[in-house]
C-alpha atoms as a PDB file:
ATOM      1  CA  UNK A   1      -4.491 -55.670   5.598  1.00  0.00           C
ATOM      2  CA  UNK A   2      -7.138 -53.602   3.288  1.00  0.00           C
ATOM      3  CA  UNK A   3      -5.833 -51.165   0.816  1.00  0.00           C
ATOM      4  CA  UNK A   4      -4.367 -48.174   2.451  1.00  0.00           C
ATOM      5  CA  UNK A   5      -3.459 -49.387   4.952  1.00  0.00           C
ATOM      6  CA  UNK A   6      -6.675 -49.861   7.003  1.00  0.00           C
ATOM      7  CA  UNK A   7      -6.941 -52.517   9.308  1.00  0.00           C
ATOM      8  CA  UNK A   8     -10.432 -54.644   8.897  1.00  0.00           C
ATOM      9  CA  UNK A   9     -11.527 -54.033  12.020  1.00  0.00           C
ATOM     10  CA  UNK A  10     -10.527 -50.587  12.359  1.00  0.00           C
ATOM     11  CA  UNK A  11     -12.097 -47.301  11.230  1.00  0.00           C
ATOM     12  CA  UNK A  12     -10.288 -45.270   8.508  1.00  0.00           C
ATOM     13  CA  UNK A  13     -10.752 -41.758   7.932  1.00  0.00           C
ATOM     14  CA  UNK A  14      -9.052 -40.266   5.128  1.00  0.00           C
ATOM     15  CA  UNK A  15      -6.681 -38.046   5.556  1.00  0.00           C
ATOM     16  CA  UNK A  16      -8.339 -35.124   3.356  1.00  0.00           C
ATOM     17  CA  UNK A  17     -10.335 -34.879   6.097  1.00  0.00           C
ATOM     18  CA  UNK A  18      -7.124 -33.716   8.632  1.00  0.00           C
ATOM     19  CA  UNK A  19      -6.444 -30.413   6.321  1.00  0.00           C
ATOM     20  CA  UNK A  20      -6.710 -27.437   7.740  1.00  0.00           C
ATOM     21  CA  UNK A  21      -9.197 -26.093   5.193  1.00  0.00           C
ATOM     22  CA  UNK A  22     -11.821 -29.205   5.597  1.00  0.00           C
ATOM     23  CA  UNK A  23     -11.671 -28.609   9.587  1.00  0.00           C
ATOM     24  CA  UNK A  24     -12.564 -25.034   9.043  1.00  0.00           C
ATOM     25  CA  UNK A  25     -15.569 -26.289   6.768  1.00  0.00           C
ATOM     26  CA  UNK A  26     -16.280 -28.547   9.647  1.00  0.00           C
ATOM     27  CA  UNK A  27     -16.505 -25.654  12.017  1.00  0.00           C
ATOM     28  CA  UNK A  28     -18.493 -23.596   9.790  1.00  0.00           C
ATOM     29  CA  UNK A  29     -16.159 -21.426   9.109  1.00  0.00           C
ATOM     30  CA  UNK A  30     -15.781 -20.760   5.533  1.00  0.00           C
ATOM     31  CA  UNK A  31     -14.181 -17.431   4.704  1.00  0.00           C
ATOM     32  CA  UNK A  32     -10.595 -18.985   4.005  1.00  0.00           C
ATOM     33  CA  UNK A  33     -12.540 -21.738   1.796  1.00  0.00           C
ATOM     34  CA  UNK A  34     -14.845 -19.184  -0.040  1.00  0.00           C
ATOM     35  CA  UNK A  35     -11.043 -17.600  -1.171  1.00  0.00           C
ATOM     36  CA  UNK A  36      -9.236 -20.401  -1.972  1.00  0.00           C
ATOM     37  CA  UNK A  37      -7.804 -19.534  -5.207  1.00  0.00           C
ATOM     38  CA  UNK A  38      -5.154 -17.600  -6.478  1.00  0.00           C
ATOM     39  CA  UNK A  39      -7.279 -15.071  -8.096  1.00  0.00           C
ATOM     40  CA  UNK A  40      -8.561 -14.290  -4.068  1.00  0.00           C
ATOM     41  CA  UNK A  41      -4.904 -14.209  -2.365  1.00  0.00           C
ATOM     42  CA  UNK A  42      -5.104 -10.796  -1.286  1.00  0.00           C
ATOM     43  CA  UNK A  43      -8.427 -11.664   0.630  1.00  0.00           C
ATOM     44  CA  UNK A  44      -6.491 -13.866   2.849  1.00  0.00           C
ATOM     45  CA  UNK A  45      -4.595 -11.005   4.614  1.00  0.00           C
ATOM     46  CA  UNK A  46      -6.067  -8.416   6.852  1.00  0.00           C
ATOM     47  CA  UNK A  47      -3.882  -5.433   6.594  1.00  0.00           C
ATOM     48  CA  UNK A  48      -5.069  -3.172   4.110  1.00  0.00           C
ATOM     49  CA  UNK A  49      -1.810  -2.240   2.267  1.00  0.00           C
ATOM     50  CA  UNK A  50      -0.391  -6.385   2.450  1.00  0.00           C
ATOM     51  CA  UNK A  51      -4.055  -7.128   0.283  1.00  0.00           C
ATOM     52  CA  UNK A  52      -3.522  -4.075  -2.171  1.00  0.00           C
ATOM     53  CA  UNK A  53       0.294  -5.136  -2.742  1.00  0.00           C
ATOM     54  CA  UNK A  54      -1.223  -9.047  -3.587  1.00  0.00           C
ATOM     55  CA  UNK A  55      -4.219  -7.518  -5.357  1.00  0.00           C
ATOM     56  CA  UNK A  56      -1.366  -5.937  -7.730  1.00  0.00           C
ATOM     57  CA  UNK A  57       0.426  -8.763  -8.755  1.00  0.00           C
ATOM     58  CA  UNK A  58       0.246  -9.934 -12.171  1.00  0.00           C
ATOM     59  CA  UNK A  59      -1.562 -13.327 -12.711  1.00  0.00           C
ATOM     60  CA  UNK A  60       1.299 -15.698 -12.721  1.00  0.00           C
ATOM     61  CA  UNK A  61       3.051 -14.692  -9.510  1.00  0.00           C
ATOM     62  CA  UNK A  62      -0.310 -14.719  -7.985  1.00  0.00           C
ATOM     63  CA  UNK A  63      -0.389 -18.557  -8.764  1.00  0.00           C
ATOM     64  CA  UNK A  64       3.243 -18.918  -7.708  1.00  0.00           C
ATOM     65  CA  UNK A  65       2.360 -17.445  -4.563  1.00  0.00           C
ATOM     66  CA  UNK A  66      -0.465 -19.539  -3.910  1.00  0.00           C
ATOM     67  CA  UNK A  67       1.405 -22.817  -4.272  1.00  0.00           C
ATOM     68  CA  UNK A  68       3.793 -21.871  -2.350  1.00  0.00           C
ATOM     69  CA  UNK A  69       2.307 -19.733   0.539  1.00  0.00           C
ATOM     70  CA  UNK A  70      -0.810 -21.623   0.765  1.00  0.00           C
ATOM     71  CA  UNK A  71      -0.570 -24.800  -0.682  1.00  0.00           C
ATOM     72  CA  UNK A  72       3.025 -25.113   0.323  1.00  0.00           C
ATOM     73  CA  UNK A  73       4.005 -26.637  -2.729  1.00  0.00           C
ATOM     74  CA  UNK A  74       8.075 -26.672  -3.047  1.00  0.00           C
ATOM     75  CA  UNK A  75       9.616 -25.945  -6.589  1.00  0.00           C
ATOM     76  CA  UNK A  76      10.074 -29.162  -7.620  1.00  0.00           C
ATOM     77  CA  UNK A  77       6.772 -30.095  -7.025  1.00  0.00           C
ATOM     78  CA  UNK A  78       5.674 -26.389  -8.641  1.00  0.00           C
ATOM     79  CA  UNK A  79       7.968 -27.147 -11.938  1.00  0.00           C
ATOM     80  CA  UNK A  80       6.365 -30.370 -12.520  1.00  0.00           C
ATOM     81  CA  UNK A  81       2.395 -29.338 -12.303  1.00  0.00           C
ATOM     82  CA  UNK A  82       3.976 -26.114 -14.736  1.00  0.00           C
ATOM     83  CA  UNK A  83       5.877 -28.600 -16.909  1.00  0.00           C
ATOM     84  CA  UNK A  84       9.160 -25.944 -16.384  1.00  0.00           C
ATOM     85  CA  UNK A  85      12.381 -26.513 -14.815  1.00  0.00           C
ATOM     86  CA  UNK A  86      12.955 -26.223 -10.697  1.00  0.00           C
ATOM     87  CA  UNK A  87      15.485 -23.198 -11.727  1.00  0.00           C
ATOM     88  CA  UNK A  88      12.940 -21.438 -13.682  1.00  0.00           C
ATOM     89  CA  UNK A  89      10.710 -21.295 -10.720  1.00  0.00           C
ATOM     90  CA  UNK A  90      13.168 -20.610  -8.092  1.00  0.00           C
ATOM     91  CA  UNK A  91      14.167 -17.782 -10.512  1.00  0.00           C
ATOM     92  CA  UNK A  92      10.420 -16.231 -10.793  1.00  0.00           C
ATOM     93  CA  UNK A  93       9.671 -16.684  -7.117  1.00  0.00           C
ATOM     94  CA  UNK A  94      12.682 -14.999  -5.849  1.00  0.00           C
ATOM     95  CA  UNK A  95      11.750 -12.027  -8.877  1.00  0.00           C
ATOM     96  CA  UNK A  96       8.015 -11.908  -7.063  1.00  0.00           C
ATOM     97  CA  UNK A  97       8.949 -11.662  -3.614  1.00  0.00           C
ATOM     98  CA  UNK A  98      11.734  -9.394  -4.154  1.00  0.00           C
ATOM     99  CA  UNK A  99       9.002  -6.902  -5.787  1.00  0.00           C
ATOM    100  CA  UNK A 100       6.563  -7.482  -2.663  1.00  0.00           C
ATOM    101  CA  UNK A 101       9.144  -6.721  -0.745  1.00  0.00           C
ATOM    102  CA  UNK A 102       9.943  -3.161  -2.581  1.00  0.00           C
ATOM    103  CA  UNK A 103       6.336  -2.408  -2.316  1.00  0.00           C
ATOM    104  CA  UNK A 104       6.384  -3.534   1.189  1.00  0.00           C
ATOM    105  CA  UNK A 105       8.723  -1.454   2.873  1.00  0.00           C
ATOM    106  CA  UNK A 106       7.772   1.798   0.664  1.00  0.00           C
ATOM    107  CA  UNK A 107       3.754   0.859   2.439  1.00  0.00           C
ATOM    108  CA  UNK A 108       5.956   0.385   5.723  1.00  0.00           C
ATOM    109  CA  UNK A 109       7.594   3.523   5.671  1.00  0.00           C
ATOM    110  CA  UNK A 110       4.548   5.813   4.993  1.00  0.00           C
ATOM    111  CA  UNK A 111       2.915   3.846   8.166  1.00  0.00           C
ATOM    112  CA  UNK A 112       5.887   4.959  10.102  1.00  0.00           C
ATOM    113  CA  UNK A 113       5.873   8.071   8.821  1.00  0.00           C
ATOM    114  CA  UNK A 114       2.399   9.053   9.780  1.00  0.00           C
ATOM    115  CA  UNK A 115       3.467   7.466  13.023  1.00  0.00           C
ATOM    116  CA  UNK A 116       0.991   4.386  13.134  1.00  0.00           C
ATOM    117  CA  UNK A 117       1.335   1.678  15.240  1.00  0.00           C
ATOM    118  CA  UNK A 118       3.415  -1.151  13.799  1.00  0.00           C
ATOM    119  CA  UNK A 119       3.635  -4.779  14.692  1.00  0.00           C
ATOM    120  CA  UNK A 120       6.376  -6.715  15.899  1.00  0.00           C
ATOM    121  CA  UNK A 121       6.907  -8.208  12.876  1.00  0.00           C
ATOM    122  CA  UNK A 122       6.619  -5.141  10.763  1.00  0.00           C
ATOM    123  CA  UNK A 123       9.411  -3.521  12.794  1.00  0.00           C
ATOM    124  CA  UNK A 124      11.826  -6.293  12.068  1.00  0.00           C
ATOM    125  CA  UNK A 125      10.928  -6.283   8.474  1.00  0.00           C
ATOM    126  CA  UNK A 126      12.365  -3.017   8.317  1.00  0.00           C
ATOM    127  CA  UNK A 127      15.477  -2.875  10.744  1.00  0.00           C
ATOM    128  CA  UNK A 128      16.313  -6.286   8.331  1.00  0.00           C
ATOM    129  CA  UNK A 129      15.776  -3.529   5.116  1.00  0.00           C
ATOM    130  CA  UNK A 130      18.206  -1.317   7.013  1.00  0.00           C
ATOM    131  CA  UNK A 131      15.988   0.976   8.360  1.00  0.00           C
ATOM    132  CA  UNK A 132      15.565   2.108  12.276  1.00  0.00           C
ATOM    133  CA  UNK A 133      12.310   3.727  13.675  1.00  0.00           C
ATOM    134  CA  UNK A 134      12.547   6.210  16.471  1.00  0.00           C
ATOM    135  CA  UNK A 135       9.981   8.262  17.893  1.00  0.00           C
ATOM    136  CA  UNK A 136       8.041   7.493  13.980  1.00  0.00           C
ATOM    137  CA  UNK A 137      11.238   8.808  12.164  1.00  0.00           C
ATOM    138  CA  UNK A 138      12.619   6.758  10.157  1.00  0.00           C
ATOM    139  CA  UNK A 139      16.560   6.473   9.850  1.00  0.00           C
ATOM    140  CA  UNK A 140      18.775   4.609   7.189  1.00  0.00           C
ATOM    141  CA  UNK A 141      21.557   2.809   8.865  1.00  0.00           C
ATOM    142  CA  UNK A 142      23.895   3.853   6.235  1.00  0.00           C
ATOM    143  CA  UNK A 143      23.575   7.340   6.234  1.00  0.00           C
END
């Protein structure tokens, strides 16, 4: 046995070159390696009010975000490269997403409103926020 792992008479390929991100460098596609930083998140999305609500963030949730969204990082791992405690983060990431999520359903109401189409997923996100579209009106289900 070699280091790693690697057989001698076998070829070894490391496994940076299995991500994602070096397989789309491969391909020569390089738009999601060109904005591969936190300052860029809100280039990765292609709805127009999702990238303004990202562009907004201040510049620490915008790291957050990108270790855990992209780099899928968990908060252990997230505390440790910050030097802060796993609470701490938990605390801050669940402050961040509960502000995208305020800005999110006030950019998902006005598309409802002015009766655009919505995706699947947009729909859900706002029957689980307790509201119901009909016909592009939008109803609360408590009241």
């Amino acid at each position: 046995m070699r280091p790693y792992g690697a057989s001698v008479n076998q070829l070894f390929f490391p496994d940076t070159l299995n991500d994602v991100l070096e397989k789309q460098l491969r391909k020569g596609d390089f738009i999601d390696a060109i904005f591969y930083c936190p300052y860029d998140i809100h280039e990765l999305v292609t709805e127009e009010y999702l990238s303004r609500i990202l562009r907004e963030l201040n510049e620490e949730h915008k790291k957050l975000l990108f270790l855990c969204a992209v780099r899928l990082f968990s908060s252990t791992r997230i505390a440790k490269i910050r030097k802060q405690s796993d609470r701490n983060i938990r605390k801050v990431r669940g402050t961040m997403l509960k502000k995208i999520r305020k800005k999110l359903l006030a950019a998902l109401l006005d598309k409802a409103e002015k009766q655009q189409p919505m995706t699947l997923l947009e729909k859900v996100f706002l029957e689980e926020s307790g509201m119901k579209i009909d016909s592009g009106e939008k109803k609360s289900y408590n009241g």
